[in-house]
PDB file of N, CA and C in Angstrom:
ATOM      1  N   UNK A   1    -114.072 231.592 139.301  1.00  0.00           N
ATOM      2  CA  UNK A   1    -113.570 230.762 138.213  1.00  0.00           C
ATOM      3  C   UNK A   1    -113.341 229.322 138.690  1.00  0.00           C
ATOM      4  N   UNK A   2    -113.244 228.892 139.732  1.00  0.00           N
ATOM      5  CA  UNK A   2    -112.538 227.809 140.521  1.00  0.00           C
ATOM      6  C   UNK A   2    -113.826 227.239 140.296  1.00  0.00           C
ATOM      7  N   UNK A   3    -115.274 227.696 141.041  1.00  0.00           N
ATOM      8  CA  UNK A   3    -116.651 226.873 140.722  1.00  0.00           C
ATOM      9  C   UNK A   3    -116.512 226.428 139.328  1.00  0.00           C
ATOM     10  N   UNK A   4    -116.506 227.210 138.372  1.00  0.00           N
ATOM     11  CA  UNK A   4    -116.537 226.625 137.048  1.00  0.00           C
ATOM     12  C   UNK A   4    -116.001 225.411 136.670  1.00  0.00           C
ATOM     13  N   UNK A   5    -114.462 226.020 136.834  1.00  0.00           N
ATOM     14  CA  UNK A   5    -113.436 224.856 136.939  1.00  0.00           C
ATOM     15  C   UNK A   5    -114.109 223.775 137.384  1.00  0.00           C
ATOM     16  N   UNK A   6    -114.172 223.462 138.839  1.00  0.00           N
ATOM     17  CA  UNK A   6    -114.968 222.071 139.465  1.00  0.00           C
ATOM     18  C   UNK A   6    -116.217 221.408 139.009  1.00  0.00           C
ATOM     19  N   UNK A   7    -116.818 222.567 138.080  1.00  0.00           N
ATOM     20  CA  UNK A   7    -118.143 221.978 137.526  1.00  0.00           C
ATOM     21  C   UNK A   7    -117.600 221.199 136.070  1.00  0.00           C
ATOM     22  N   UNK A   8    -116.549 221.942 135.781  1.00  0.00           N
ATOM     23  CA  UNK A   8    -116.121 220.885 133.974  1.00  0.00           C
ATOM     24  C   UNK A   8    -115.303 219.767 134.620  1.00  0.00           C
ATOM     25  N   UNK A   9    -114.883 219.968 135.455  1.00  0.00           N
ATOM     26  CA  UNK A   9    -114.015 218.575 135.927  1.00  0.00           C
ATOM     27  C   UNK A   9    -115.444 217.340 136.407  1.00  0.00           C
ATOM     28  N   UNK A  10    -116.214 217.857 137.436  1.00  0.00           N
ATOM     29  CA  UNK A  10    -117.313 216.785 137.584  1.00  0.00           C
ATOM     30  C   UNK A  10    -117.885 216.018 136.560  1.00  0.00           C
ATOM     31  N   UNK A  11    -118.110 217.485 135.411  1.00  0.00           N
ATOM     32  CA  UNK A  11    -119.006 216.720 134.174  1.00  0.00           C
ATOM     33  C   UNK A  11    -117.767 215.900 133.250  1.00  0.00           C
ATOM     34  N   UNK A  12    -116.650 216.276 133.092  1.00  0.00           N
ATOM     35  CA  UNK A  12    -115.546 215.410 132.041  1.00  0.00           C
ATOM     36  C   UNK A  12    -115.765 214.071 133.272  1.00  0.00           C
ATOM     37  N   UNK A  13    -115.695 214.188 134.207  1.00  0.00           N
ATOM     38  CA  UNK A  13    -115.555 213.032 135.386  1.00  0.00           C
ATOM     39  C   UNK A  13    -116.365 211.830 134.855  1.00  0.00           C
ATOM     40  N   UNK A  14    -117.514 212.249 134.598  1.00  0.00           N
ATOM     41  CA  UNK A  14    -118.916 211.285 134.092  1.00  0.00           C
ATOM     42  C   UNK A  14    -118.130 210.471 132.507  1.00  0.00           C
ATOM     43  N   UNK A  15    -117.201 211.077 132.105  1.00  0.00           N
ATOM     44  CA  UNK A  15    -116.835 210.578 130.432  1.00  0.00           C
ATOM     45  C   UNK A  15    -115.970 209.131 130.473  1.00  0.00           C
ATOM     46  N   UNK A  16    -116.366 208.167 130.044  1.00  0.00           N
ATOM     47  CA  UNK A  16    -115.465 206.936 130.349  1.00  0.00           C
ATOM     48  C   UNK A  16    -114.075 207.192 129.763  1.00  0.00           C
ATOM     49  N   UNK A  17    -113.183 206.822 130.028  1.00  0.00           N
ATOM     50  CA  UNK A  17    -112.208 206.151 129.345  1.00  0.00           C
ATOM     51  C   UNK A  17    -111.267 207.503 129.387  1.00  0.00           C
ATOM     52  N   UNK A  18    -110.899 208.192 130.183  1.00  0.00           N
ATOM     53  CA  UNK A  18    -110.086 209.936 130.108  1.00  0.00           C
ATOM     54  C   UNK A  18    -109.218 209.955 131.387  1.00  0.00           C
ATOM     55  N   UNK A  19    -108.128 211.044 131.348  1.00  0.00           N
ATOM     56  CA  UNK A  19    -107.109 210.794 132.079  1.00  0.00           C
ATOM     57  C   UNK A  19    -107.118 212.441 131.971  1.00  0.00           C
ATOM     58  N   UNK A  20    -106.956 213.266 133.205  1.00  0.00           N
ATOM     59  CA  UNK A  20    -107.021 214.404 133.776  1.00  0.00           C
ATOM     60  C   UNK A  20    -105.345 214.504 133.824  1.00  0.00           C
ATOM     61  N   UNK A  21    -105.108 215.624 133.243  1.00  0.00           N
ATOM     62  CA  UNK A  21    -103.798 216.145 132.535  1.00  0.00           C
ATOM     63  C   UNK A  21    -103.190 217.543 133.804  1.00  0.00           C
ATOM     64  N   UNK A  22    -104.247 217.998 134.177  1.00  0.00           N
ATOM     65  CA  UNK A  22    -103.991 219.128 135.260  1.00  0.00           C
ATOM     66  C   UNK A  22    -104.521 218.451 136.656  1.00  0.00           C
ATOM     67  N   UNK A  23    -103.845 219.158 137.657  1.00  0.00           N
ATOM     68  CA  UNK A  23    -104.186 219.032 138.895  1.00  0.00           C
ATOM     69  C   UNK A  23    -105.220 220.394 139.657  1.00  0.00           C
ATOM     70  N   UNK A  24    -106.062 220.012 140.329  1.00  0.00           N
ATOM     71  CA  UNK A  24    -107.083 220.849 141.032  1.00  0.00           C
ATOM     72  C   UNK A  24    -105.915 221.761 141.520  1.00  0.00           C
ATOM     73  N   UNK A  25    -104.767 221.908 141.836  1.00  0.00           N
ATOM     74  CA  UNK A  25    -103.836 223.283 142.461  1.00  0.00           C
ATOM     75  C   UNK A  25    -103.616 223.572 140.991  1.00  0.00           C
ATOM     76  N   UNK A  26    -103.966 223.162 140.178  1.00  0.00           N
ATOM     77  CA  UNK A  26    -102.764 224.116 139.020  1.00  0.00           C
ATOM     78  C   UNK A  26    -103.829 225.007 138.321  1.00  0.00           C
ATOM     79  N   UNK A  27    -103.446 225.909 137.809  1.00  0.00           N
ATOM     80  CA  UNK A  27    -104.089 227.287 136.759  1.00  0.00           C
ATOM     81  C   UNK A  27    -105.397 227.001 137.038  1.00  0.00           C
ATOM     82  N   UNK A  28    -105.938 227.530 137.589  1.00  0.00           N
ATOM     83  CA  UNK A  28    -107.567 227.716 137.620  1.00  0.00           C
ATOM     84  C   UNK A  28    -108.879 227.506 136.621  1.00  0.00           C
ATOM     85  N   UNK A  29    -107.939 228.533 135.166  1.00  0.00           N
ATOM     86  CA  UNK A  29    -109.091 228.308 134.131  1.00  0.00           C
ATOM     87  C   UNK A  29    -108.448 227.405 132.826  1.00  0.00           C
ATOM     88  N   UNK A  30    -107.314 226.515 133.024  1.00  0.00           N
ATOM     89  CA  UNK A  30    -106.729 225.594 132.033  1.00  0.00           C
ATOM     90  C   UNK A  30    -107.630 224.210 132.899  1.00  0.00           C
ATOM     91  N   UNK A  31    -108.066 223.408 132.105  1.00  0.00           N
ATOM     92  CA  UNK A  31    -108.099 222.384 132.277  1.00  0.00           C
ATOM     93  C   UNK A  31    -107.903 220.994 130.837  1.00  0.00           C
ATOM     94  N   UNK A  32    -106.611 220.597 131.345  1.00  0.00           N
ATOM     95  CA  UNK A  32    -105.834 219.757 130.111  1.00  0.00           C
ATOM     96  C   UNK A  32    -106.368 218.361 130.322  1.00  0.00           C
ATOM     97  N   UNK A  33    -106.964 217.557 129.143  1.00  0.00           N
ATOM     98  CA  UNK A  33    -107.832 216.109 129.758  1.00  0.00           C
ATOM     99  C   UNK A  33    -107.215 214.990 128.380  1.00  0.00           C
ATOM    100  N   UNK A  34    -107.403 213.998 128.577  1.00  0.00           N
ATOM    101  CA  UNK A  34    -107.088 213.130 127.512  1.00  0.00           C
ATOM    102  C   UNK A  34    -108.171 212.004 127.793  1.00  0.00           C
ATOM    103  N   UNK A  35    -108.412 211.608 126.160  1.00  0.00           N
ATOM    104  CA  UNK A  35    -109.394 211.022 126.157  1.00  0.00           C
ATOM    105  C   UNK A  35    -108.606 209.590 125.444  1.00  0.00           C
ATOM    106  N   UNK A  36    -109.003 208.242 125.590  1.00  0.00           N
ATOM    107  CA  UNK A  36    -108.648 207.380 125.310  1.00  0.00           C
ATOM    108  C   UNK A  36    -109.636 207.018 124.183  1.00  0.00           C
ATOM    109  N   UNK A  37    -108.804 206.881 123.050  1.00  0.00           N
ATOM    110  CA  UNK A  37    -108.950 206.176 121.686  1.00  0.00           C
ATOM    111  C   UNK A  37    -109.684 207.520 120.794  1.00  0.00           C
ATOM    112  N   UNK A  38    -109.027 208.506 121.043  1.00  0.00           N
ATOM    113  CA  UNK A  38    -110.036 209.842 120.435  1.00  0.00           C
ATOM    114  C   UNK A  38    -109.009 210.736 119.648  1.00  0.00           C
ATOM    115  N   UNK A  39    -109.535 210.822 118.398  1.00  0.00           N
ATOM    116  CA  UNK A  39    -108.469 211.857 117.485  1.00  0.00           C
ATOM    117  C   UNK A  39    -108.686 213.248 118.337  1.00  0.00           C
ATOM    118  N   UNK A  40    -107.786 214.187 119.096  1.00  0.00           N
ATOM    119  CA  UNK A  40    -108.123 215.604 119.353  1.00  0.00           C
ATOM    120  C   UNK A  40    -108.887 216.362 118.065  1.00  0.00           C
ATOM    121  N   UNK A  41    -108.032 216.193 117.326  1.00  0.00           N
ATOM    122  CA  UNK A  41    -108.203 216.887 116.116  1.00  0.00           C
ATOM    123  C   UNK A  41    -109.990 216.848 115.997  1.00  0.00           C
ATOM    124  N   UNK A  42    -109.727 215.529 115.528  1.00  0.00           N
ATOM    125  CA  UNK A  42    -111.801 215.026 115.480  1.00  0.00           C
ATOM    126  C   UNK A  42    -112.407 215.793 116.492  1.00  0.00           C
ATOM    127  N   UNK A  43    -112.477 215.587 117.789  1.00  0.00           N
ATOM    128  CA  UNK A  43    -113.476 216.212 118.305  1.00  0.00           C
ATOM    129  C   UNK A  43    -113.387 217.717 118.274  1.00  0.00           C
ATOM    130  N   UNK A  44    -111.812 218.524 118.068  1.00  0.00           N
ATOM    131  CA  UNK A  44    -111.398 220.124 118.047  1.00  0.00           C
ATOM    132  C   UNK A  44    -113.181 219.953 117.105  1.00  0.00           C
ATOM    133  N   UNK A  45    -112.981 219.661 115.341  1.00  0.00           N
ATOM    134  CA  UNK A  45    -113.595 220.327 114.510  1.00  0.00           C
ATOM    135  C   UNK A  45    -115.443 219.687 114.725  1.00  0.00           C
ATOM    136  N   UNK A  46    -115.684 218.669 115.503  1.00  0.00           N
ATOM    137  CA  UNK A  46    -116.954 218.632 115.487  1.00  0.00           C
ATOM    138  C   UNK A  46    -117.629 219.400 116.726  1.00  0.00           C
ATOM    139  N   UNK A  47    -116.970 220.007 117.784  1.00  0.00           N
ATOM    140  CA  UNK A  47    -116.955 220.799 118.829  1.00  0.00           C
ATOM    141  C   UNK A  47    -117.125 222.179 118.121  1.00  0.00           C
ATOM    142  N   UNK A  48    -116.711 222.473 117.243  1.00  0.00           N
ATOM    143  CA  UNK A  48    -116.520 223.803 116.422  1.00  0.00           C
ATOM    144  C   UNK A  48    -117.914 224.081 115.699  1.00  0.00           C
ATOM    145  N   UNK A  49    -118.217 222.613 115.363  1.00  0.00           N
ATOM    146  CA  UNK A  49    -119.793 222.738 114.536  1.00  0.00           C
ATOM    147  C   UNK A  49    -120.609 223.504 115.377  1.00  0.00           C
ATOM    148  N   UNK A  50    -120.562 223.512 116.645  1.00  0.00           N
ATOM    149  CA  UNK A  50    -121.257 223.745 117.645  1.00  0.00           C
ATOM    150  C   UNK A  50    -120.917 225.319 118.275  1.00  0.00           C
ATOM    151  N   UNK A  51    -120.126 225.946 117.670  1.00  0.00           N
ATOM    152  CA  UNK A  51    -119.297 227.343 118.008  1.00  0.00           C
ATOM    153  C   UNK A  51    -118.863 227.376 119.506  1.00  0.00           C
ATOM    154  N   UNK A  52    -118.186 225.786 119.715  1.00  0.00           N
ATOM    155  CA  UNK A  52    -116.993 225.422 121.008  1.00  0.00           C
ATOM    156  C   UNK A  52    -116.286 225.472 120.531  1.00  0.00           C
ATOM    157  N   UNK A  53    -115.150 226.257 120.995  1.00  0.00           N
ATOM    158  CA  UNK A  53    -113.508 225.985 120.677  1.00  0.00           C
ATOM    159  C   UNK A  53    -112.806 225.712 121.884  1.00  0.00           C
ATOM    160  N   UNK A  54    -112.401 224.585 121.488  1.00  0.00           N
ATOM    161  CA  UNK A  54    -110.870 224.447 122.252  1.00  0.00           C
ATOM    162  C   UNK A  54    -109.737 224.071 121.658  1.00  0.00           C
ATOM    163  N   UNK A  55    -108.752 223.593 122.299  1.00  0.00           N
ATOM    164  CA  UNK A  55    -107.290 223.287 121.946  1.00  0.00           C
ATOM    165  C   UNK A  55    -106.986 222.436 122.124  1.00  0.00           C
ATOM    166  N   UNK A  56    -106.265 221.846 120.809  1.00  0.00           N
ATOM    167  CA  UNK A  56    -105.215 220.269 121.556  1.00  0.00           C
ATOM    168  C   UNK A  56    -104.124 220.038 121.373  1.00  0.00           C
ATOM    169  N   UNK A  57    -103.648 218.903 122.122  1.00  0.00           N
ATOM    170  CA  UNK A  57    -102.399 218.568 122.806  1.00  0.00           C
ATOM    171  C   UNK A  57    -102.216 219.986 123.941  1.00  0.00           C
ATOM    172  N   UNK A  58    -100.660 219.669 124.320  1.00  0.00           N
ATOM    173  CA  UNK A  58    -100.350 220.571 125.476  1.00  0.00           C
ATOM    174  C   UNK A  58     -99.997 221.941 124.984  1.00  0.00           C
ATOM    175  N   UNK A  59     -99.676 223.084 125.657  1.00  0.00           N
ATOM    176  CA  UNK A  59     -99.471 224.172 125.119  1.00  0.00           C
ATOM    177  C   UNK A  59     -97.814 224.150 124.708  1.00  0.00           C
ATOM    178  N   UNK A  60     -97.141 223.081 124.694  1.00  0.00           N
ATOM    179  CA  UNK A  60     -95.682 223.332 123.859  1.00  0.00           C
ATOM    180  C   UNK A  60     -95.728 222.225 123.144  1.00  0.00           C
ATOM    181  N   UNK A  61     -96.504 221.545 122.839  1.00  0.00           N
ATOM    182  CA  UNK A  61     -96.511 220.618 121.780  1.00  0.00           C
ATOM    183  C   UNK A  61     -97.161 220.418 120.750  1.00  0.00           C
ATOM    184  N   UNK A  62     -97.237 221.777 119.976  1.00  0.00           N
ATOM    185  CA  UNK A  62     -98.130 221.941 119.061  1.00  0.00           C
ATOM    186  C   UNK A  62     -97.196 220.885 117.224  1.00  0.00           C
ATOM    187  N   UNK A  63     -98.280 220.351 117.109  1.00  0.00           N
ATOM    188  CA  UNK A  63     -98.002 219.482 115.893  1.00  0.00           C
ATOM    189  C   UNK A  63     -97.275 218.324 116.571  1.00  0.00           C
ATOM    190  N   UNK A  64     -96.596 218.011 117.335  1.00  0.00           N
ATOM    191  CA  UNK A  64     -95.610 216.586 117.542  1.00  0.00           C
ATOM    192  C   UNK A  64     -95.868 216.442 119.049  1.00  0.00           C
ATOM    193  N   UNK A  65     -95.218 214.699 119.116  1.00  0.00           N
ATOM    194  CA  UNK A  65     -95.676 213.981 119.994  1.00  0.00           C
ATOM    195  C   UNK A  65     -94.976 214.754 121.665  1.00  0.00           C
ATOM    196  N   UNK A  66     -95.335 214.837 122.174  1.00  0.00           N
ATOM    197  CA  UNK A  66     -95.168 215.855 123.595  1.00  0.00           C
ATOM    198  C   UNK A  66     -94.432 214.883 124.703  1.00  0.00           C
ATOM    199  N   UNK A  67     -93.297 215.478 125.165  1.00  0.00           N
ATOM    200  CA  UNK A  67     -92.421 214.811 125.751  1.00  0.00           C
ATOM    201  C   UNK A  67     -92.794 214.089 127.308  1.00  0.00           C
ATOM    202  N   UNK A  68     -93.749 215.356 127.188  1.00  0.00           N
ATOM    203  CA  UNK A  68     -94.550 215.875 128.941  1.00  0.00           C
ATOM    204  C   UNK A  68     -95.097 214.624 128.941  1.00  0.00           C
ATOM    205  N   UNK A  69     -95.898 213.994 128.144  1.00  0.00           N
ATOM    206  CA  UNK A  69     -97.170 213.072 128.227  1.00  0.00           C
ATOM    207  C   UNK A  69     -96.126 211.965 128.122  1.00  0.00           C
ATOM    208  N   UNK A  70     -94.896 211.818 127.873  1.00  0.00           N
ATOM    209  CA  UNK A  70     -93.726 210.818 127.585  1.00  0.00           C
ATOM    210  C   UNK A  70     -93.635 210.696 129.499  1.00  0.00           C
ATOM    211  N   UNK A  71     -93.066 211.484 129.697  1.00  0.00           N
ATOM    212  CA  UNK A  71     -92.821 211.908 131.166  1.00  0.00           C
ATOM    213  C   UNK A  71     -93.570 211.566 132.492  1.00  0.00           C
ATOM    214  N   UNK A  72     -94.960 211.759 131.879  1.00  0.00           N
ATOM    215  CA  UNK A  72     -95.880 211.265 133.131  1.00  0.00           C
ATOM    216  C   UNK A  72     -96.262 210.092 132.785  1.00  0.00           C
ATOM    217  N   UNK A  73     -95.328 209.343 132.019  1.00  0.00           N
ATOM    218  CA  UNK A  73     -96.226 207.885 131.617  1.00  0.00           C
ATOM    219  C   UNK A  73     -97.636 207.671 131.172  1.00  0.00           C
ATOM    220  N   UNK A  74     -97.868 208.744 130.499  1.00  0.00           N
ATOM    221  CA  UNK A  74     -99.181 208.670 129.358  1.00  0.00           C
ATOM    222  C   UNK A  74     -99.257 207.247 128.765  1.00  0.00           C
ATOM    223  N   UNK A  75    -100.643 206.341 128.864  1.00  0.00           N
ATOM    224  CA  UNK A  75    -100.612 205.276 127.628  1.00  0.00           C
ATOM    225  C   UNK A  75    -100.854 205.699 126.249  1.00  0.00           C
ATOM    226  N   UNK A  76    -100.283 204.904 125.395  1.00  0.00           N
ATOM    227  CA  UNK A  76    -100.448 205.779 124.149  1.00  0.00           C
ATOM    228  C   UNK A  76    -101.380 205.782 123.351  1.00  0.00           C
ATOM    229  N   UNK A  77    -102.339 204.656 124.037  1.00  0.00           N
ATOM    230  CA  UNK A  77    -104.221 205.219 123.721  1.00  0.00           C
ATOM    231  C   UNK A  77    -104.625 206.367 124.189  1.00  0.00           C
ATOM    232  N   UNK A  78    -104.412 207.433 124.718  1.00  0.00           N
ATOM    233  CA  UNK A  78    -104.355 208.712 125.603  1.00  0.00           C
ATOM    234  C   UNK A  78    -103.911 209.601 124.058  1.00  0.00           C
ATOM    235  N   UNK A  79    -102.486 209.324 124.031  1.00  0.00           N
ATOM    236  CA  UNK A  79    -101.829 210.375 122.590  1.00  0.00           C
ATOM    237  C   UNK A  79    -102.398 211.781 122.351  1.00  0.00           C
ATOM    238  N   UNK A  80    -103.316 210.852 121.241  1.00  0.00           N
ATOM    239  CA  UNK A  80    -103.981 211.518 120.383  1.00  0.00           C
ATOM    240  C   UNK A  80    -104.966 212.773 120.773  1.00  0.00           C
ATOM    241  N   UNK A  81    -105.742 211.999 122.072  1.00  0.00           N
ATOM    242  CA  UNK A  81    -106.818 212.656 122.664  1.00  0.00           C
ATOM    243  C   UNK A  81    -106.669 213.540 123.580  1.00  0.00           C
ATOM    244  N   UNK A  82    -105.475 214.018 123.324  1.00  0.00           N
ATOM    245  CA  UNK A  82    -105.460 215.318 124.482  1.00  0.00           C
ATOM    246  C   UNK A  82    -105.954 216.610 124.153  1.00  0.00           C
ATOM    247  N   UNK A  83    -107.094 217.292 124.775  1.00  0.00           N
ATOM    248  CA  UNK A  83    -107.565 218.085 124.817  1.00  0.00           C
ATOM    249  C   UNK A  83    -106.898 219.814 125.893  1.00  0.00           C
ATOM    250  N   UNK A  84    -106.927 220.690 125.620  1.00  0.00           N
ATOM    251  CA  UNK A  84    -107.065 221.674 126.311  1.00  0.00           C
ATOM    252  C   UNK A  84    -108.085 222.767 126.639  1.00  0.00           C
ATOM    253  N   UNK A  85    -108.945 222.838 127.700  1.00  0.00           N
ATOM    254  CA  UNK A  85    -110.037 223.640 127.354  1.00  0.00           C
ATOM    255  C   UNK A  85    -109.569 225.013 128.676  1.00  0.00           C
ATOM    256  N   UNK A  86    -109.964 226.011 127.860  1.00  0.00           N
ATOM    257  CA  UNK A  86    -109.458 227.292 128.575  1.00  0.00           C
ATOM    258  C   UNK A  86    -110.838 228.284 129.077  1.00  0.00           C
ATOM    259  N   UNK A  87    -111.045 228.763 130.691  1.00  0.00           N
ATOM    260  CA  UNK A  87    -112.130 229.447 130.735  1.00  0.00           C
ATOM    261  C   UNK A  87    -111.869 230.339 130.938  1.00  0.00           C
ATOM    262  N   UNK A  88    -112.586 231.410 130.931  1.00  0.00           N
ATOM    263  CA  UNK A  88    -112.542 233.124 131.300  1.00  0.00           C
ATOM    264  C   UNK A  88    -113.621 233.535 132.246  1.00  0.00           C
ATOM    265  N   UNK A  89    -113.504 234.404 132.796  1.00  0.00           N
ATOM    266  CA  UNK A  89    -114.678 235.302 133.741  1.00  0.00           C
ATOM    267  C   UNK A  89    -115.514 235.471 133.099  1.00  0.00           C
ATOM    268  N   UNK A  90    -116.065 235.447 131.982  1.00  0.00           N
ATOM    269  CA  UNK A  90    -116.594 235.504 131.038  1.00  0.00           C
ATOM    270  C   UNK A  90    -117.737 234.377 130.852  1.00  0.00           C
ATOM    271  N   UNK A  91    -117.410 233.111 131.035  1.00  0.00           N
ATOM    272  CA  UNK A  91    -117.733 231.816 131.125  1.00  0.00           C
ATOM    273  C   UNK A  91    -119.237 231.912 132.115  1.00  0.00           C
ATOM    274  N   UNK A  92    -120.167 230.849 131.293  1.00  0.00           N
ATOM    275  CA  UNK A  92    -121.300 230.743 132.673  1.00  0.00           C
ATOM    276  C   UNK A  92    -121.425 229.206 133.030  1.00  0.00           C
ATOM    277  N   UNK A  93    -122.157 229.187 133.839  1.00  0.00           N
ATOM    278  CA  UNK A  93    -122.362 227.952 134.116  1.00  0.00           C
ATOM    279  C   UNK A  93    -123.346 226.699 133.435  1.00  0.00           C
ATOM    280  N   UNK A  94    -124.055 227.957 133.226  1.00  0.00           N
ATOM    281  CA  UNK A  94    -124.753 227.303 131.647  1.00  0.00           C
ATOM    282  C   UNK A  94    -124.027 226.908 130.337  1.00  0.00           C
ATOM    283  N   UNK A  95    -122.803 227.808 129.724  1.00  0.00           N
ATOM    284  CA  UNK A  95    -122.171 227.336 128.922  1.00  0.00           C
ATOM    285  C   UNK A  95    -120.922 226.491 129.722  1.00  0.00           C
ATOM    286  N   UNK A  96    -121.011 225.912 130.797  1.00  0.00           N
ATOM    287  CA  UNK A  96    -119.924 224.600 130.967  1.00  0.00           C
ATOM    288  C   UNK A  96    -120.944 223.616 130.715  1.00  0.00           C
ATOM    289  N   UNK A  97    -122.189 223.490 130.984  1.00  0.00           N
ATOM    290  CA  UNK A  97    -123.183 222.465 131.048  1.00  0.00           C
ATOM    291  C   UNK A  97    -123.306 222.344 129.591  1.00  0.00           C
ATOM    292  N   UNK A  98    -123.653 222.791 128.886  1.00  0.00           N
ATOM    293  CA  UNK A  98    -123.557 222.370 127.303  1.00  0.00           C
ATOM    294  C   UNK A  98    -122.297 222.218 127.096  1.00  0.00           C
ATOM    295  N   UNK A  99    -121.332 222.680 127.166  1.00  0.00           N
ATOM    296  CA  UNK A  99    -119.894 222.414 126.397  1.00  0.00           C
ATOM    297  C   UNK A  99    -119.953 220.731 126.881  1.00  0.00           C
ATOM    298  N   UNK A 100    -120.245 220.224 128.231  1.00  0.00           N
ATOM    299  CA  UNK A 100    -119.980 218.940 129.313  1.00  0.00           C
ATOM    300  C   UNK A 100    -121.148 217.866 128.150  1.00  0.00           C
ATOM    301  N   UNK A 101    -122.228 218.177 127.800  1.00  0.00           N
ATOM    302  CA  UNK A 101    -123.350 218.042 126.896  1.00  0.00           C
ATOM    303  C   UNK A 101    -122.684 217.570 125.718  1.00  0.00           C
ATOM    304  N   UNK A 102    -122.080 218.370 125.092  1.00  0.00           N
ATOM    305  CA  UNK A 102    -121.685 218.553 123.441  1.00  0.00           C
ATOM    306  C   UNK A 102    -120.564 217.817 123.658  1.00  0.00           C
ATOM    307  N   UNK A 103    -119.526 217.784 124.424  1.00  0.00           N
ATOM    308  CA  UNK A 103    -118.298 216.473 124.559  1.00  0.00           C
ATOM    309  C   UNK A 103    -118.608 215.363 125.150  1.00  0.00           C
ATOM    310  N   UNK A 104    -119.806 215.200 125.630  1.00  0.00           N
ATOM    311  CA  UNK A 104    -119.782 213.927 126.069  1.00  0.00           C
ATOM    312  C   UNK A 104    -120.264 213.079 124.535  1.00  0.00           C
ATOM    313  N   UNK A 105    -121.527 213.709 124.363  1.00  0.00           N
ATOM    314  CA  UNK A 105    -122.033 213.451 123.023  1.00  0.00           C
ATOM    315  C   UNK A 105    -120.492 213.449 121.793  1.00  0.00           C
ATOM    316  N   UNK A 106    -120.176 214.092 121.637  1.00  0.00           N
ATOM    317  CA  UNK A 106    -119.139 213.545 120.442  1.00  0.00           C
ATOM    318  C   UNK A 106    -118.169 212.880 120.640  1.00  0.00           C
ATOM    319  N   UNK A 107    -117.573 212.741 121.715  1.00  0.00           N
ATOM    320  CA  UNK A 107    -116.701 211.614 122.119  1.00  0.00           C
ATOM    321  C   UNK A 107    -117.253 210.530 121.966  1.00  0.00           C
ATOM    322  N   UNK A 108    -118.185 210.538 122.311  1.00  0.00           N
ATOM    323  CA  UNK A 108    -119.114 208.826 122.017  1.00  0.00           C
ATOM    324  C   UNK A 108    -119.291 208.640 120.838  1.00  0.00           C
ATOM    325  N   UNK A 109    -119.558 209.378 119.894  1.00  0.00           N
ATOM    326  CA  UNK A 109    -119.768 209.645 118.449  1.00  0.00           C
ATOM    327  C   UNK A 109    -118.738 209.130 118.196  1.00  0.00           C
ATOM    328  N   UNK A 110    -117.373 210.058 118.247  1.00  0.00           N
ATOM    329  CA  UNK A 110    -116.553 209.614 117.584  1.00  0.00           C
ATOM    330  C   UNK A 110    -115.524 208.488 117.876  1.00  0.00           C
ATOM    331  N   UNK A 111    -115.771 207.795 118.788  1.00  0.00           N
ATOM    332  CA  UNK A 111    -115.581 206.350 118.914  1.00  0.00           C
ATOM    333  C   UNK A 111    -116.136 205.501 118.867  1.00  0.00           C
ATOM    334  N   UNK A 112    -117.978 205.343 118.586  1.00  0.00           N
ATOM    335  CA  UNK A 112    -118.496 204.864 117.762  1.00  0.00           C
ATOM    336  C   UNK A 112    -117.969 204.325 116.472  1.00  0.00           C
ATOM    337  N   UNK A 113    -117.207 205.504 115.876  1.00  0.00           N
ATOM    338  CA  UNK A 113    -117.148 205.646 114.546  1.00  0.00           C
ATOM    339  C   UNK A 113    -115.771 204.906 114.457  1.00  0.00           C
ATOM    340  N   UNK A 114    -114.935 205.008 115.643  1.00  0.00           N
ATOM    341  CA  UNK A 114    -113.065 204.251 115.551  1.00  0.00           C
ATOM    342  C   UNK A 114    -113.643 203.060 115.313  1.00  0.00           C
ATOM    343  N   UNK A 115    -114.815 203.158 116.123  1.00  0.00           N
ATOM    344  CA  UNK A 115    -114.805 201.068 116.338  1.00  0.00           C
ATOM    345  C   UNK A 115    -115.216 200.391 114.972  1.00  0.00           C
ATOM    346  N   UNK A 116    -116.033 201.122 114.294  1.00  0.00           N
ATOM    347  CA  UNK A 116    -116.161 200.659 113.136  1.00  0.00           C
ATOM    348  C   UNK A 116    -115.349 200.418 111.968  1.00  0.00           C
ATOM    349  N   UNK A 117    -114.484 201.397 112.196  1.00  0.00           N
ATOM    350  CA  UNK A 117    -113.943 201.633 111.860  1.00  0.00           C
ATOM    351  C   UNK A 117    -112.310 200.677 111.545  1.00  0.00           C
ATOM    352  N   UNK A 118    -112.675 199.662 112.914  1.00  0.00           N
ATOM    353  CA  UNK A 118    -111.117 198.811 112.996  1.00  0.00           C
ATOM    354  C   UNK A 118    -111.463 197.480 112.063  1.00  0.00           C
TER     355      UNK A 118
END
C-alpha cells in the first residue's frame, strides 16, 4: 500500500499550486491534499463523472470551516480545496495513474473556469 501511496503523492506532486495535508509517516492509505483556488466540492462531483470518488475537507470537518487547517496555518486560498483520497489493497497502480490523469485534468479545468470567472 505504501508503493501506491508514493505513486499518488509523486503524481499530485506534478499539480501546481497544492499543499500536502498528511505526512509520508502518517496512515498509509489516507492521503489529505489541498488545492489552491479549487471548490472541493467541484472537483468531488466532476471526479464522480468519471466513477472516482473521494472526500472533502478533513475527516471531522464535515460541512464547516476546520479548525485543524486554522492550526497549521492553512492560507485561505487552500480552504476550499481540501481533498481526501482513501486507498485499499484493492487499489492498482493503474487506477492511481488515471485517478493522477483525471485530477490533474480537472483541476486545471476547474480553475480555468474560477479565472473566468472573476
Amino acid at each position: 500500500m505504501e508503493n501506491l501511496r508514493d505513486l499518488l503523492i509523486s503524481g499530485i506532486s506534478k499539480i501546481e499550486n497544492h499543499k500536502f495535508l498528511t505526512t509520508k509517516d502518517g496512515v498509509p492509505n489516507i492521503v489529505t491534499v489541498a488545492f489552491e483556488n479549487i471548490r472541493s466540492e467541484v472537483l468531488l462531483h466532476f471526479l464522480e463523472s468519471e466513477k472516482i470518488y473521494i472526500s472533502t475537507g478533513s475527516a471531522c470537518s464535515k460541512g464547516k470551516k476546520s479548525r485543524t487547517f486554522d492550526g497549521i496555518g492553512l492560507d485561505n486560498k487552500y480552504n476550499d480545496g481540501v481533498v481526501r483520497i482513501s486507498l485499499s489493497e484493492f487499489n492498482t497502480e493503474e487506477e492511481i495513474k488515471v485517478f493522477i490523469e483525471n485530477l490533474e485534468k480537472y483541476v486545471n479545468e476547474i480553475r480555468m473556469i474560477m479565472k473566468r470567472g472573476r
